[in-house]
C-alpha atoms as a PDB file:
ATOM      1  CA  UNK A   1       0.000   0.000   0.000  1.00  0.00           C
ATOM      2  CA  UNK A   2       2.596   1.960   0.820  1.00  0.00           C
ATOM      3  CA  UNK A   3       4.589   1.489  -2.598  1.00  0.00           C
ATOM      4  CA  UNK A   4       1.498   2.660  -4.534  1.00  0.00           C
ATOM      5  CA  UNK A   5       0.867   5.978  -2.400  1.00  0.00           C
ATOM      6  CA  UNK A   6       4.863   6.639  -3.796  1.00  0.00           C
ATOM      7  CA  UNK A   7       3.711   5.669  -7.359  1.00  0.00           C
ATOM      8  CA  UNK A   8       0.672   7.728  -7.647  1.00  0.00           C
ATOM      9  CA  UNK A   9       2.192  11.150  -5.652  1.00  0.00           C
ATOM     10  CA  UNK A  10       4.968  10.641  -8.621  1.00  0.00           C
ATOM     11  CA  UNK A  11       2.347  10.368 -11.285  1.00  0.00           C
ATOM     12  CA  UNK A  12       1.009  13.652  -9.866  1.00  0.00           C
ATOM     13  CA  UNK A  13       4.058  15.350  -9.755  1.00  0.00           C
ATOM     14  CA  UNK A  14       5.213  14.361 -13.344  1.00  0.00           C
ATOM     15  CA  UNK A  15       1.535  15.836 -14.650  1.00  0.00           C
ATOM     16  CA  UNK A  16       2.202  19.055 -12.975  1.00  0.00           C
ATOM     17  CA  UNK A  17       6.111  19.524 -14.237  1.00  0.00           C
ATOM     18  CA  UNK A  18       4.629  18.876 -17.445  1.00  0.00           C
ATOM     19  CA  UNK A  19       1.350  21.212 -17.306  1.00  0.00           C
ATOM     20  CA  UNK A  20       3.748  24.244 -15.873  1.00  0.00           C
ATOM     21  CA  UNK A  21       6.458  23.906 -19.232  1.00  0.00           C
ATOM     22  CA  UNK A  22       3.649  23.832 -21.639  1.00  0.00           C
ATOM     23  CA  UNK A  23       3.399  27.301 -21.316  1.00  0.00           C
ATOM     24  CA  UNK A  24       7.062  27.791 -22.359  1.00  0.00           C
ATOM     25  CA  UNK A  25       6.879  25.713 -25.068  1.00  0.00           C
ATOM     26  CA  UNK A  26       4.142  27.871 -26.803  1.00  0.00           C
ATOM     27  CA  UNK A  27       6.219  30.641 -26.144  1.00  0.00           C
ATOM     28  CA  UNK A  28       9.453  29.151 -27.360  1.00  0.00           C
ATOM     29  CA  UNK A  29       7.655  27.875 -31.146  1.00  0.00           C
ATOM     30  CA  UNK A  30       6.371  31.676 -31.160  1.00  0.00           C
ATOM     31  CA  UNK A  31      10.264  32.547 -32.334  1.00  0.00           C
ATOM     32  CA  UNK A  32      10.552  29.717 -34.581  1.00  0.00           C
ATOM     33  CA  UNK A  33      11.616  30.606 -38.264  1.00  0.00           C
ATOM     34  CA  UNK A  34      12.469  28.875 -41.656  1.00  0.00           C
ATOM     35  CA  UNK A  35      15.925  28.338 -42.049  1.00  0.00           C
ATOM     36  CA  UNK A  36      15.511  27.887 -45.848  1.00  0.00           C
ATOM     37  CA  UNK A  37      16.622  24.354 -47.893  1.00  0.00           C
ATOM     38  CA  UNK A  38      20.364  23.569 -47.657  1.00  0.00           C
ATOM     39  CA  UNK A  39      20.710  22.143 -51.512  1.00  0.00           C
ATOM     40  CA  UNK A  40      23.732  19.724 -52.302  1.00  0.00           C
ATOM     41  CA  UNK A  41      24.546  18.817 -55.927  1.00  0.00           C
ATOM     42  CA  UNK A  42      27.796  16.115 -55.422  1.00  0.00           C
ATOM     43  CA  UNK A  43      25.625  13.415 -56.235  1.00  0.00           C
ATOM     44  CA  UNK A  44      24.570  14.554 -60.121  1.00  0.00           C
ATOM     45  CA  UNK A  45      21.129  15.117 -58.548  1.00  0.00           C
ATOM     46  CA  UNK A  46      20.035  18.272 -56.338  1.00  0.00           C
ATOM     47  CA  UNK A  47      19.002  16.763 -52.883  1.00  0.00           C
ATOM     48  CA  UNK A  48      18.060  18.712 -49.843  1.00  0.00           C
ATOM     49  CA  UNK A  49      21.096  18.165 -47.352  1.00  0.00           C
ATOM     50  CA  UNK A  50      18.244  16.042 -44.786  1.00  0.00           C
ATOM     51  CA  UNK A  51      17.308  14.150 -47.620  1.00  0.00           C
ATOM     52  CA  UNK A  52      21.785  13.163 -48.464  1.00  0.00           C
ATOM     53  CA  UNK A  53      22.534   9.924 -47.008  1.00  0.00           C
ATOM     54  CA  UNK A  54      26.338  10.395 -47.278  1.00  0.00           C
ATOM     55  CA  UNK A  55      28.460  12.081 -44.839  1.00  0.00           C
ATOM     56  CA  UNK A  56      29.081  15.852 -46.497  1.00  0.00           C
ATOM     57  CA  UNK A  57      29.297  19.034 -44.908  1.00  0.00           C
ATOM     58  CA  UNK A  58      28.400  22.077 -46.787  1.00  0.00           C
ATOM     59  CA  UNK A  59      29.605  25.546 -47.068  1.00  0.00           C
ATOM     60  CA  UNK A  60      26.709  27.860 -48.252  1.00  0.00           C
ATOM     61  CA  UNK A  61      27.674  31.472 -50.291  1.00  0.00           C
ATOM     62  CA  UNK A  62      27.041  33.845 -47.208  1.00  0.00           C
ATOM     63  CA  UNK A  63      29.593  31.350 -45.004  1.00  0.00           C
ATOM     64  CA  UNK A  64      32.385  31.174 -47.473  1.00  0.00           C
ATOM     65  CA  UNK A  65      32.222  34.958 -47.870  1.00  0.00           C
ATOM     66  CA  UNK A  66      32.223  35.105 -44.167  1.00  0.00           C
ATOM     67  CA  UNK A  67      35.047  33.184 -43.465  1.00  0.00           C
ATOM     68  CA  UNK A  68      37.227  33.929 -47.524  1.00  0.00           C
ATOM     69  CA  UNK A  69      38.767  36.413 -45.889  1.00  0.00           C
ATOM     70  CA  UNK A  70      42.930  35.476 -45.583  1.00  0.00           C
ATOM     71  CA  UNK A  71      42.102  31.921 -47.196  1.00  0.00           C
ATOM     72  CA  UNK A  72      42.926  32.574 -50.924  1.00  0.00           C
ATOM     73  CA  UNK A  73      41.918  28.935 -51.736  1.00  0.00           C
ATOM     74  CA  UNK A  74      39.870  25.948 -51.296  1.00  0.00           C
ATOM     75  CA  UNK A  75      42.398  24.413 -49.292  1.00  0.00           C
ATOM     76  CA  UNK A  76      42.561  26.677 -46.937  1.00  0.00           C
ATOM     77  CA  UNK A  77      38.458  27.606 -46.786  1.00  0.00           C
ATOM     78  CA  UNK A  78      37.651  23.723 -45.868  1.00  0.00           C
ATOM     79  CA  UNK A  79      40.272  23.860 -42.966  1.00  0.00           C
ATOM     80  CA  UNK A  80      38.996  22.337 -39.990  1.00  0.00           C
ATOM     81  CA  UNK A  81      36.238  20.286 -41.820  1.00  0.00           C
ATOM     82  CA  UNK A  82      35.447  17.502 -39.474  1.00  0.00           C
ATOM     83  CA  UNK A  83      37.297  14.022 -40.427  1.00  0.00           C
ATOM     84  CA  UNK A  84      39.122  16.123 -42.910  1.00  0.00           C
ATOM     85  CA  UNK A  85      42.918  17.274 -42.139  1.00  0.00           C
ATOM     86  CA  UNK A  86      44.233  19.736 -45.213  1.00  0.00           C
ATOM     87  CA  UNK A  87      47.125  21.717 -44.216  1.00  0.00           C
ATOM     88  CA  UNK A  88      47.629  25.389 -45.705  1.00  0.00           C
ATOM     89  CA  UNK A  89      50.453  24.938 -48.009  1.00  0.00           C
ATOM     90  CA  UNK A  90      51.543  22.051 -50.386  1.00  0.00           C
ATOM     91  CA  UNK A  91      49.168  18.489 -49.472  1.00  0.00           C
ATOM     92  CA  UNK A  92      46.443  17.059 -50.424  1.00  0.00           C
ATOM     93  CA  UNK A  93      43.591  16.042 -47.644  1.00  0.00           C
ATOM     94  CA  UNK A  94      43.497  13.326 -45.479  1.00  0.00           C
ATOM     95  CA  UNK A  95      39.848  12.357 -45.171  1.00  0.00           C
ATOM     96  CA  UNK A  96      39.135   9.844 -42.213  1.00  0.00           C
ATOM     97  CA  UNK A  97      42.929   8.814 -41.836  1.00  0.00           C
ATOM     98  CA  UNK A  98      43.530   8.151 -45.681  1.00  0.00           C
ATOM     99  CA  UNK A  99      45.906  10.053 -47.348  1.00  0.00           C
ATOM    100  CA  UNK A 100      44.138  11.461 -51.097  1.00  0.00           C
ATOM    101  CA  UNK A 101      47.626  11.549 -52.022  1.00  0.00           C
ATOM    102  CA  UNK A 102      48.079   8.084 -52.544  1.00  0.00           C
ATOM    103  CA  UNK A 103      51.329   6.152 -51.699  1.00  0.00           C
ATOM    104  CA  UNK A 104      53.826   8.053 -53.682  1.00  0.00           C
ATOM    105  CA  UNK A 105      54.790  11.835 -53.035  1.00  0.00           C
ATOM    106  CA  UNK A 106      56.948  14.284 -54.394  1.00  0.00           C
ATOM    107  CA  UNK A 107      59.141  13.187 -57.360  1.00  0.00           C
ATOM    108  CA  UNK A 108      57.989   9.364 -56.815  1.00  0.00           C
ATOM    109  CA  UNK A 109      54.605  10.292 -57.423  1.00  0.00           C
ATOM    110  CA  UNK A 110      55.842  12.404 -60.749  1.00  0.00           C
ATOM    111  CA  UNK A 111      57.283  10.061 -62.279  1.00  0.00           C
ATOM    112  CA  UNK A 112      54.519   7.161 -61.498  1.00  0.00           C
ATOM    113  CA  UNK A 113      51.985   8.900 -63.010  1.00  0.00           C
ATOM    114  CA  UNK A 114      49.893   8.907 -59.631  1.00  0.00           C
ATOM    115  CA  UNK A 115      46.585   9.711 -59.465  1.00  0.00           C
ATOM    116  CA  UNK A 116      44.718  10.667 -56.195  1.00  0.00           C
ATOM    117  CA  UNK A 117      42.246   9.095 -53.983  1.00  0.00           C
ATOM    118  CA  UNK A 118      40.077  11.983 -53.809  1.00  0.00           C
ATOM    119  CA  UNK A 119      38.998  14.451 -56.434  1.00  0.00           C
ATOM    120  CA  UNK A 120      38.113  18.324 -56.479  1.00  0.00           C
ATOM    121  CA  UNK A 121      35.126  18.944 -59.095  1.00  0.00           C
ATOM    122  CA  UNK A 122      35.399  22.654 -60.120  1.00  0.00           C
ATOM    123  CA  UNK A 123      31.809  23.027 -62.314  1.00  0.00           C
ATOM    124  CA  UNK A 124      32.243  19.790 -63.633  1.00  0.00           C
ATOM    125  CA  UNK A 125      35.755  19.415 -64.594  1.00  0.00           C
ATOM    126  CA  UNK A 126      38.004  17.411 -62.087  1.00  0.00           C
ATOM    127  CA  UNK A 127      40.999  18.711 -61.240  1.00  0.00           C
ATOM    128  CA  UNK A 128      44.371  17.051 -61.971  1.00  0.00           C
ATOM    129  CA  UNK A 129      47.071  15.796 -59.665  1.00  0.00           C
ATOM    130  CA  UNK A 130      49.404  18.411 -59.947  1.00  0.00           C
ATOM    131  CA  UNK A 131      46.472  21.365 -59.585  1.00  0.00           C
ATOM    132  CA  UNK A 132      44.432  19.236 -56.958  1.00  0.00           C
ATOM    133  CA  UNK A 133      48.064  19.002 -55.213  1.00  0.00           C
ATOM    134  CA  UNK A 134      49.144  22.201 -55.235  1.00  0.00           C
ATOM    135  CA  UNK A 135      45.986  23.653 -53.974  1.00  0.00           C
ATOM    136  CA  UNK A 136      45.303  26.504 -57.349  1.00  0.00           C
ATOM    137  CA  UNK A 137      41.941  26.278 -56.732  1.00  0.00           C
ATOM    138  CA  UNK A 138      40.571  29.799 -55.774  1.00  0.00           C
ATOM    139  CA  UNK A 139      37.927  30.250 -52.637  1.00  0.00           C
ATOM    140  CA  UNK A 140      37.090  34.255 -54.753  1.00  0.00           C
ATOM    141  CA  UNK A 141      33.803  34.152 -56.539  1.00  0.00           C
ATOM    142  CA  UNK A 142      31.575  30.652 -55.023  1.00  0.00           C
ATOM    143  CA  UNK A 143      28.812  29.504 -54.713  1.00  0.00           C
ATOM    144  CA  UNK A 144      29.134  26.515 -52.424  1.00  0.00           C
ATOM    145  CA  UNK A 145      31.699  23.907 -51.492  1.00  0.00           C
ATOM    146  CA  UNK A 146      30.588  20.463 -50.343  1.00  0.00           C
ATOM    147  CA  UNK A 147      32.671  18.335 -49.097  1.00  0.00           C
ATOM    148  CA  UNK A 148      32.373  14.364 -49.492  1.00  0.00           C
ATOM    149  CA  UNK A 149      33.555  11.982 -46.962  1.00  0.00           C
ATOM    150  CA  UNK A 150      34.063   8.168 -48.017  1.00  0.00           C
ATOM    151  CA  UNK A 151      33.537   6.737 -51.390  1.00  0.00           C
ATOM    152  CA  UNK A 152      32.340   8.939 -54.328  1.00  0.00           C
ATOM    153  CA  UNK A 153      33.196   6.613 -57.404  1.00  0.00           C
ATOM    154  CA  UNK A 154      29.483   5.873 -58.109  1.00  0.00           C
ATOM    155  CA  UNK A 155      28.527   9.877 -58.917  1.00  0.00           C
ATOM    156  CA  UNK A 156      32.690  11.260 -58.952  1.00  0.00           C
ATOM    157  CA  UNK A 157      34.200   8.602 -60.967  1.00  0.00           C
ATOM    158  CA  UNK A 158      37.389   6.147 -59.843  1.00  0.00           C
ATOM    159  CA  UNK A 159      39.461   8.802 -58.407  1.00  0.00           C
ATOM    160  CA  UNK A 160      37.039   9.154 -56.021  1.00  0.00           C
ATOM    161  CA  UNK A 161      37.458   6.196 -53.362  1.00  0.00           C
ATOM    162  CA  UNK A 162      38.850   8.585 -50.694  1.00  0.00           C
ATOM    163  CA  UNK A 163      35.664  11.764 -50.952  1.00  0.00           C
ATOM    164  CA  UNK A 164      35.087  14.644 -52.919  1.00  0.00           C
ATOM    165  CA  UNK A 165      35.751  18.360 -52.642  1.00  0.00           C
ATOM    166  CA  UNK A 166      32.392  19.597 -55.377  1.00  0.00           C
ATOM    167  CA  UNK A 167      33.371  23.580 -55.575  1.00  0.00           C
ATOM    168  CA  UNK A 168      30.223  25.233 -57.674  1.00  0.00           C
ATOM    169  CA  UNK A 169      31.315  28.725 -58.401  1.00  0.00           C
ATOM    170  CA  UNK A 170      28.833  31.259 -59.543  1.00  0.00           C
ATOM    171  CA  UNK A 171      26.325  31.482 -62.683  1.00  0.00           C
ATOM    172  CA  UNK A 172      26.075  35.090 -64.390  1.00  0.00           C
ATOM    173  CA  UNK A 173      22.556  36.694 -63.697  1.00  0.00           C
ATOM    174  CA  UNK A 174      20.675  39.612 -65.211  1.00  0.00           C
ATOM    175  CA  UNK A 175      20.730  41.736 -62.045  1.00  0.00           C
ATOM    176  CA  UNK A 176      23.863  43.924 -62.337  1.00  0.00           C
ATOM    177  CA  UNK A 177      26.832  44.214 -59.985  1.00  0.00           C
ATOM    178  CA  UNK A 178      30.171  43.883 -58.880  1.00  0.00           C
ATOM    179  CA  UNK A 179      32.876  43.185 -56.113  1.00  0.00           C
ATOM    180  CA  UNK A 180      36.259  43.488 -55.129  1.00  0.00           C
ATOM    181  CA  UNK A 181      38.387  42.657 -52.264  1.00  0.00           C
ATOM    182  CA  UNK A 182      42.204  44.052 -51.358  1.00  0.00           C
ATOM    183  CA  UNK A 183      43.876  41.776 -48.561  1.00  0.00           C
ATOM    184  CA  UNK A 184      47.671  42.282 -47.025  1.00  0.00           C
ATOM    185  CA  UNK A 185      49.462  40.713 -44.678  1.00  0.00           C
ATOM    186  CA  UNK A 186      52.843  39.353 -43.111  1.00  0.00           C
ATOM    187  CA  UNK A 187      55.345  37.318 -45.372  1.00  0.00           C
ATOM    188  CA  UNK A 188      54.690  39.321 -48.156  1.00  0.00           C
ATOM    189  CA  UNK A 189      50.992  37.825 -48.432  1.00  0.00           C
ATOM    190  CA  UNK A 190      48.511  39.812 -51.178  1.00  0.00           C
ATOM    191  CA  UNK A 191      45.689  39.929 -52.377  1.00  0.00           C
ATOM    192  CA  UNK A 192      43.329  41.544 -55.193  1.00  0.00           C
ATOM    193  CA  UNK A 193      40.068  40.217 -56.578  1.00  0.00           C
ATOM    194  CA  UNK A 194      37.173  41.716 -58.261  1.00  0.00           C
ATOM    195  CA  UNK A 195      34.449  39.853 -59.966  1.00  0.00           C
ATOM    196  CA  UNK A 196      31.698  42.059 -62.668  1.00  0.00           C
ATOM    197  CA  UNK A 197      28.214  40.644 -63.212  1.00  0.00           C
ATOM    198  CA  UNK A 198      25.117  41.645 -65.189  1.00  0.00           C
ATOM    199  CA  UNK A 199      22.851  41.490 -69.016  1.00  0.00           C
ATOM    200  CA  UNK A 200      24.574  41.835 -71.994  1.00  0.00           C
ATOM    201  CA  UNK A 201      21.002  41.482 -74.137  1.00  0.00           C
ATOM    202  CA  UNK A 202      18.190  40.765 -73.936  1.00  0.00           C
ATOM    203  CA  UNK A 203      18.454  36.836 -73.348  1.00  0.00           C
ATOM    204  CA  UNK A 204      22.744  37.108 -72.405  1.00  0.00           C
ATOM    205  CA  UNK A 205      24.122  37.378 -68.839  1.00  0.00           C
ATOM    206  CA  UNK A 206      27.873  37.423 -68.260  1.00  0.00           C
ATOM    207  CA  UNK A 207      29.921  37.022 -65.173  1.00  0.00           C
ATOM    208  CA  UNK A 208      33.889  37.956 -65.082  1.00  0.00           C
ATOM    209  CA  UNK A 209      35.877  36.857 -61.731  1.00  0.00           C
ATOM    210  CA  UNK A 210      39.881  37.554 -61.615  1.00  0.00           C
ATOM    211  CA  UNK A 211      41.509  36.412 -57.985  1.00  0.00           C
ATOM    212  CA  UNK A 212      45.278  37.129 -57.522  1.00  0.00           C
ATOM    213  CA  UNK A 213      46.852  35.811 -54.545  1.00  0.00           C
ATOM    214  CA  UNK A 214      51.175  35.583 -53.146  1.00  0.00           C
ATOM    215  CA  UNK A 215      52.676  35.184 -50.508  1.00  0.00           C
ATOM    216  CA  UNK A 216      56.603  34.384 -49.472  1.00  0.00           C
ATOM    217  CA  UNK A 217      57.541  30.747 -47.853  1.00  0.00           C
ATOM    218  CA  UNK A 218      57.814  31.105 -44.269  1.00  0.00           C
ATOM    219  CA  UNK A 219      60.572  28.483 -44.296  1.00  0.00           C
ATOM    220  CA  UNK A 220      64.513  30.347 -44.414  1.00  0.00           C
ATOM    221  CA  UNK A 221      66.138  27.973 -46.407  1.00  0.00           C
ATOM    222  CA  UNK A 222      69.898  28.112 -44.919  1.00  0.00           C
ATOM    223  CA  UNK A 223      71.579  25.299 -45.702  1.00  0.00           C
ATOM    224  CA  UNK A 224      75.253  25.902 -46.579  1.00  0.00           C
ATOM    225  CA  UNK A 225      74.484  23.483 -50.290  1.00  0.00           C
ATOM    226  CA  UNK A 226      71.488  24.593 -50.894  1.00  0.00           C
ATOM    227  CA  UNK A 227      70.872  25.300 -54.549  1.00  0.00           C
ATOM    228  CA  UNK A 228      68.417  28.309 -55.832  1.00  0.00           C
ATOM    229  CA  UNK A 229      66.179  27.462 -58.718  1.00  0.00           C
ATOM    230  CA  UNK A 230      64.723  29.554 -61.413  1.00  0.00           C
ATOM    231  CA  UNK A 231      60.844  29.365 -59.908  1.00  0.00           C
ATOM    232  CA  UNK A 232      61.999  29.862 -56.402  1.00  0.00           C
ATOM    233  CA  UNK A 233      59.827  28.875 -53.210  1.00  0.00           C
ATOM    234  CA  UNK A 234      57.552  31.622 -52.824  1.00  0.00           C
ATOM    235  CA  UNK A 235      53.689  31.483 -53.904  1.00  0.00           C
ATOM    236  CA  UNK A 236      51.159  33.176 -56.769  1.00  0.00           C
ATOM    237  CA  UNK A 237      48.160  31.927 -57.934  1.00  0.00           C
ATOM    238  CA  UNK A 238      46.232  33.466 -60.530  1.00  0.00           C
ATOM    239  CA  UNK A 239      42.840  32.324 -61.584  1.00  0.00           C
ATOM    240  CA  UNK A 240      40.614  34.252 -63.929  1.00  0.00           C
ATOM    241  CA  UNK A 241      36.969  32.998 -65.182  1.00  0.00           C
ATOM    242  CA  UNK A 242      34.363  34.013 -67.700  1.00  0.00           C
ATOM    243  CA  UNK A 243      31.153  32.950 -68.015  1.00  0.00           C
ATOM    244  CA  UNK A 244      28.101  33.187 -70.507  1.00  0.00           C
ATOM    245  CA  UNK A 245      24.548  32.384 -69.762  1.00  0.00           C
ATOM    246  CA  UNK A 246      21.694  31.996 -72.598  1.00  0.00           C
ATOM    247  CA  UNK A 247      18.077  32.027 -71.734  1.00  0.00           C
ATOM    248  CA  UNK A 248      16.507  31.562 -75.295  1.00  0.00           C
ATOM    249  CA  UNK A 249      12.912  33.486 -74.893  1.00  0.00           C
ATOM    250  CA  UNK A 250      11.528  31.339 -77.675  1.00  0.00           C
ATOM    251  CA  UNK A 251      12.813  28.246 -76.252  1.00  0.00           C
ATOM    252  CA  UNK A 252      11.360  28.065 -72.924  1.00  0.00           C
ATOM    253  CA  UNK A 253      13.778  26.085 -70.341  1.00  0.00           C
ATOM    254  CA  UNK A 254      16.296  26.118 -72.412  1.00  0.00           C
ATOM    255  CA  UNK A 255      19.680  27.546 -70.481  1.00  0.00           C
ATOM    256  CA  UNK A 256      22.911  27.527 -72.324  1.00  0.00           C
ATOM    257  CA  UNK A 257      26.257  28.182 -70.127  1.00  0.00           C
ATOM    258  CA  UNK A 258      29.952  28.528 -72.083  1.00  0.00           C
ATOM    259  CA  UNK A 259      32.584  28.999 -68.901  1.00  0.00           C
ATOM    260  CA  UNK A 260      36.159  29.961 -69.764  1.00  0.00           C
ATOM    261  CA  UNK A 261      38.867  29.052 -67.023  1.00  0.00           C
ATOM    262  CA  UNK A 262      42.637  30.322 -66.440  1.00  0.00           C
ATOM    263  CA  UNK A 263      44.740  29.185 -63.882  1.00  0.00           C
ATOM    264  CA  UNK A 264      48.669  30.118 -63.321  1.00  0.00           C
ATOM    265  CA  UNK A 265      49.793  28.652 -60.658  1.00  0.00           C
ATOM    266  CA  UNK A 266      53.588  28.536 -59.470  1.00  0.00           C
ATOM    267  CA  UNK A 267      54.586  27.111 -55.865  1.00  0.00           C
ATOM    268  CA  UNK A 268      57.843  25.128 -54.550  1.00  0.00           C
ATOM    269  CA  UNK A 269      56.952  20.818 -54.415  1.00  0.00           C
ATOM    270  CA  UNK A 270      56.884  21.358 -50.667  1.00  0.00           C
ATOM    271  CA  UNK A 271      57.090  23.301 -47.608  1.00  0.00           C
ATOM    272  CA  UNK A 272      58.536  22.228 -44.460  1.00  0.00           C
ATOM    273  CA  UNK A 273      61.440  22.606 -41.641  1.00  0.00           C
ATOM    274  CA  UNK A 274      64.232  20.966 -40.494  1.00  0.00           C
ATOM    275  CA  UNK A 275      64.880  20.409 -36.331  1.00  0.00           C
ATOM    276  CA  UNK A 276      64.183  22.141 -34.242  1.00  0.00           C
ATOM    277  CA  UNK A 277      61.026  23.280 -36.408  1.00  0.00           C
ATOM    278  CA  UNK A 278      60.401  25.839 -34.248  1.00  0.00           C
ATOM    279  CA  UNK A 279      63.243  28.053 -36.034  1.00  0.00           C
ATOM    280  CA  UNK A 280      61.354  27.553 -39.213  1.00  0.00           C
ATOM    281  CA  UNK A 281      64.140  26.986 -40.880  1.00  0.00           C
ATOM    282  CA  UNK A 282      65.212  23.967 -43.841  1.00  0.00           C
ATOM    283  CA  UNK A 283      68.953  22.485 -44.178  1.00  0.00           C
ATOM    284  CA  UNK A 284      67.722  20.844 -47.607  1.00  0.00           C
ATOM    285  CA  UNK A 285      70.104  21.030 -50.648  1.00  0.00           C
ATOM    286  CA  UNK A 286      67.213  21.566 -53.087  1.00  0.00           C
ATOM    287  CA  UNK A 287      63.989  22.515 -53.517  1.00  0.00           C
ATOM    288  CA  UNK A 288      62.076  22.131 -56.976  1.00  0.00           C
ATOM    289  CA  UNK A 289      59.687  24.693 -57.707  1.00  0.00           C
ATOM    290  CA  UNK A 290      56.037  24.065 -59.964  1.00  0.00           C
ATOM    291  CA  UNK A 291      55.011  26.497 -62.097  1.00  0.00           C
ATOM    292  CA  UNK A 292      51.487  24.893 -64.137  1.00  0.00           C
ATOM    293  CA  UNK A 293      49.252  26.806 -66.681  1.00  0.00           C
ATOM    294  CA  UNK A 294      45.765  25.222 -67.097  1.00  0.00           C
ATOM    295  CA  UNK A 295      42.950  26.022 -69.659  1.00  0.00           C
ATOM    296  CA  UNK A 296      39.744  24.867 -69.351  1.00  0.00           C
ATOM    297  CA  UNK A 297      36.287  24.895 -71.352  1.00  0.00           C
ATOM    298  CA  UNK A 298      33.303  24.079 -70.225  1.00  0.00           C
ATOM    299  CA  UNK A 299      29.807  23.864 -72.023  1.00  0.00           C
ATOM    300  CA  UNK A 300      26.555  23.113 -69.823  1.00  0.00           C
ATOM    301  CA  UNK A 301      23.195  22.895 -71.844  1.00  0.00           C
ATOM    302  CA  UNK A 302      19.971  22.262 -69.575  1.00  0.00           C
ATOM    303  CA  UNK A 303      16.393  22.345 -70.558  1.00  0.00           C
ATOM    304  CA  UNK A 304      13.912  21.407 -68.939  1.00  0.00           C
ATOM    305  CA  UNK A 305      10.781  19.374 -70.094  1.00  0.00           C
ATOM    306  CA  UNK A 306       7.912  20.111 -67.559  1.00  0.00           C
END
């Protein structure tokens, strides 16, 4: 008899904590507000982020121009993406403990032709070691970056076992404007973008982006044999993109897009010190410099049936 006086005075209680927070829950849902779709397009279909079954994390417009700022490229803007290591100079990521490298580096991977275990899709064209490795890819001018932990291969193709870094930069519209963005810092770093956007008829949009970064290596190279070559070990990157959108009026749904691509890149095969690391400073002999030129087309024709 006892026990069930205890059992029912609990009962009791448990109704009242309950009746006194409803209250606070109506006033709580009164500041509720839509937090809009979260769209992700790594998997050749455009999937609300609830609705993505693989492990991604996405970086919307608004957060990459919040955070752009002093991170000229994509390697640097996903830094600190959980399960993802990608260090700020010259690597490639290491997504859940696998190196995307692959198990050559430097001149063995050269000369064996490597390929990596994880891919960067820049609008549809997928980068190539050497560009994917030295990290050319600009963070100036995007739209959003997802990136793809674990296997890709089914949507990103074979060099995708590792993940994938999708980077979707912007489309031209037919609302005109413009920005530009001056950055300076220590070791030399700078930094000058601009991008112009607007109609150029009736049916014609173009976009024009242009992102220059530098900076010196923070690594004094001091070693009594150590041999200067003709690229050096400092860093530029220039990348400069055009794009042209067609919205035929007579062909309703029909979007044309011709995108133009430039990227000069030149950066030593490495950065890194000798003991005690602290002194930033390298006793190596030699340190080859990269300097790549890339060229890319793209064509993207949509339409869309009803």
């Amino acid at each position: 008899m006892h026990r069930t006086q205890l059992t029912q005075g609990a009962s009791l209680l448990t109704i009242a904590a309950a009746l006194a927070a409803t209250p606070v829950r109506a006033q709580d849902s009164a500041l509720a507000y839509d937090l809009g779709t979260l769209v992700v397009t790594g998997e050749k279909v455009e999937r609300d982020l609830m609705d993505t079954a693989s492990s991604v994390t996405l970086l919307t417009e608004d957060e990459i121009a919040a955070h752009s700022p002093g991170k000229p490229n994509v390697q640097a803007l996903i830094g600190g993406t959980p399960n993802v290591v990608y260090s700020e100079n010259v690597s490639t990521p290491i997504i859940r403990g696998s190196n995307s490298e692959g198990p050559h580096t430097g001149a063995n991977a050269f000369f064996g032709g490597t390929v990596p275990r994880a891919t960067i899709n820049l609008d549809g064209q997928y980068l190539d070691y050497n560009a994917f490795y030295f990290g050319a890819t600009s963070a100036w001018d995007l739209g959003s970056v997802e990136v793809y932990r674990g296997p890709q291969t089914t949507s990103q193709g074979a060099n995708a076992i590792g993940g994938a870094i999708v980077v979707n930069t912007n489309d031209p519209t037919f609302e005109a404007g413009g920005a530009w963005r001056l950055e300076y810092g220590d070791y030399g770093q700078e930094r000058a973008s601009f991008v112009l956007n607007g109609p150029l008829a009736t049916d014609l949009a173009g976009r024009i982006a242009l992102d220059y970064s530098a900076r010196d290596t923070f690594i004094d190279y001091n070693g009594a044999a150590f041999v200067k070559n003709d690229i050096g070990q400092d860093f530029e990157n220039l990348n400069g993109r055009a794009k042209l959108l067609w919205t035929p009026a007579d062909i309703p749904g029909l979007e044309v897009m011709l995108t133009y691509s430039r990227t000069d890149s030149t950066s030593p095969s490495a950065e890194g010190a000798s003991p005690d690391y602290e002194d930033l400073e390298s006793v190596t002999m030699y340190m080859p410099g990269w300097h790549q030129v890339s060229d890319t087309g793209i064509l993207d024709i949509s339409h869309d049936l009803g």
